[in-house]
Protein backbone atom coordinates (compact mmCIF):
# COMPACT_ATOMS: atom_id res chain seq x y z
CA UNK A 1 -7.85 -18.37 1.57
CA UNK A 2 -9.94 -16.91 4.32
CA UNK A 3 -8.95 -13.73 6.51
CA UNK A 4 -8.74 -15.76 9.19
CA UNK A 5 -5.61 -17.53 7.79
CA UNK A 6 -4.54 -14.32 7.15
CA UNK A 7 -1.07 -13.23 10.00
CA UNK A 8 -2.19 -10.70 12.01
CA UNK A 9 0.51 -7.93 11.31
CA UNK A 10 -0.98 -7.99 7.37
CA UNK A 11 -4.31 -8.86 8.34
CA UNK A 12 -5.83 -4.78 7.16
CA UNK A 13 -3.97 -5.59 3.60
CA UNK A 14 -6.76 -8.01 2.67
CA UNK A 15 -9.65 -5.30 3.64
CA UNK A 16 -11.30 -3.54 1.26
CA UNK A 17 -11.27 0.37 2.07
CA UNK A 18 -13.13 3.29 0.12
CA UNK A 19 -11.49 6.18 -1.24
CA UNK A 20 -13.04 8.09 1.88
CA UNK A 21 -11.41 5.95 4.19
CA UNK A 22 -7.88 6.04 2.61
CA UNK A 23 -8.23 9.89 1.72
CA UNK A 24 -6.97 9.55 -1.25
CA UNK A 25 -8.15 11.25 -4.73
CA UNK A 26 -8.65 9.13 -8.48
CA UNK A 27 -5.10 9.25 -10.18
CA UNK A 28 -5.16 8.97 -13.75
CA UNK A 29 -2.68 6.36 -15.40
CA UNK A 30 -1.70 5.14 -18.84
CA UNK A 31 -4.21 2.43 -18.77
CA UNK A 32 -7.23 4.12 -16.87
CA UNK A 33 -8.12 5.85 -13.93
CA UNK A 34 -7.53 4.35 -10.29
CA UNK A 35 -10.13 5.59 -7.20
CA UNK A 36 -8.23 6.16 -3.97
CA UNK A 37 -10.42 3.59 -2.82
CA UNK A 38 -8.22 -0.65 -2.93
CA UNK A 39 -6.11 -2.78 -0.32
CA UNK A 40 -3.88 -0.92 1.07
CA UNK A 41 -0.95 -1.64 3.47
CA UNK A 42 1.30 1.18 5.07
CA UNK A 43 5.21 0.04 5.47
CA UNK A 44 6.15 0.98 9.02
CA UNK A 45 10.37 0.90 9.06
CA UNK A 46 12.87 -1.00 7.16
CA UNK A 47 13.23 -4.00 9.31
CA UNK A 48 9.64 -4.89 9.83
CA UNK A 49 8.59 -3.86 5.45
CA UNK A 50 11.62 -6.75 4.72
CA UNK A 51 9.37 -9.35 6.60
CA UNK A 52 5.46 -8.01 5.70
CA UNK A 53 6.48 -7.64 2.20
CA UNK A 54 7.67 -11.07 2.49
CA UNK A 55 4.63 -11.94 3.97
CA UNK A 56 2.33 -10.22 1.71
CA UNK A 57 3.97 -12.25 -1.13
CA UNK A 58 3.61 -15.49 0.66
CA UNK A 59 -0.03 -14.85 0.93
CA UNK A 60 -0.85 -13.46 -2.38
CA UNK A 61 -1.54 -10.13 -1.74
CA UNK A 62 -0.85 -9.25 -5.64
CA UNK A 63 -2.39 -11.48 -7.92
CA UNK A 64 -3.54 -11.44 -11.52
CA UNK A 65 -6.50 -9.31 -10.71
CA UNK A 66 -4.10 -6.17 -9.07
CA UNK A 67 -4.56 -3.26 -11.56
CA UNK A 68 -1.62 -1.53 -10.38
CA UNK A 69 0.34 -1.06 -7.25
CA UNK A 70 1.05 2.61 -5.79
CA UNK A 71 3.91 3.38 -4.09
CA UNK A 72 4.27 6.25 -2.06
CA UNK A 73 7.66 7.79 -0.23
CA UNK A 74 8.20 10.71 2.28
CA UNK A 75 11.48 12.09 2.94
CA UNK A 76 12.73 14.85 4.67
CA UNK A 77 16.25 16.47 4.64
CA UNK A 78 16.78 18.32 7.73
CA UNK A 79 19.91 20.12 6.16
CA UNK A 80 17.69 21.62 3.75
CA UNK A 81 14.22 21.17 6.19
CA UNK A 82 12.44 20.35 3.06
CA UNK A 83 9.82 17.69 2.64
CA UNK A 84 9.72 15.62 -0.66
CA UNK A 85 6.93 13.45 -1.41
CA UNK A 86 6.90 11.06 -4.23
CA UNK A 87 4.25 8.72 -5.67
């Protein structure tokens, strides 16, 4: 598989980016630690992460060589006007 075979709308997934570039700091898990640096992809709204996660699967974006898979969630409940961030 080559980037160029790669769709367009997942096309960043596949592109290796430094822990400077993603801003994120080393998180320490049961099996090791993680950088903040990996392929990352940002889910944009519910319709669209259905068909890039869909996507991402058809093109192999986890494999037997992913270490782990991060997940993180904002919410925010204006009733409240509290933020909750979850990883």
């Amino acid at each position: 598989m080559t980037l160029s075979t790669i769709p367009d709308g997942i096309k960043q997934a596949f592109e290796f980016q430094t822990d400077a570039q993603t801003d994120e700091i080393i998180y320490a898990g049961n099996y090791g630690l993680y950088t903040g640096s990996g392929f990352v992809f940002d889910l944009k709204n519910h319709d669209q992460a259905n068909l890039d996660i869909q996507s991402l699967r058809d093109n192999s974006w986890i494999d037997s060589k992913t270490r782990g898979v991060f997940i993180d969630c904002t919410f925010y409940n204006s009733n409240l006007a509290a933020w909750l961030v979850s990883r």
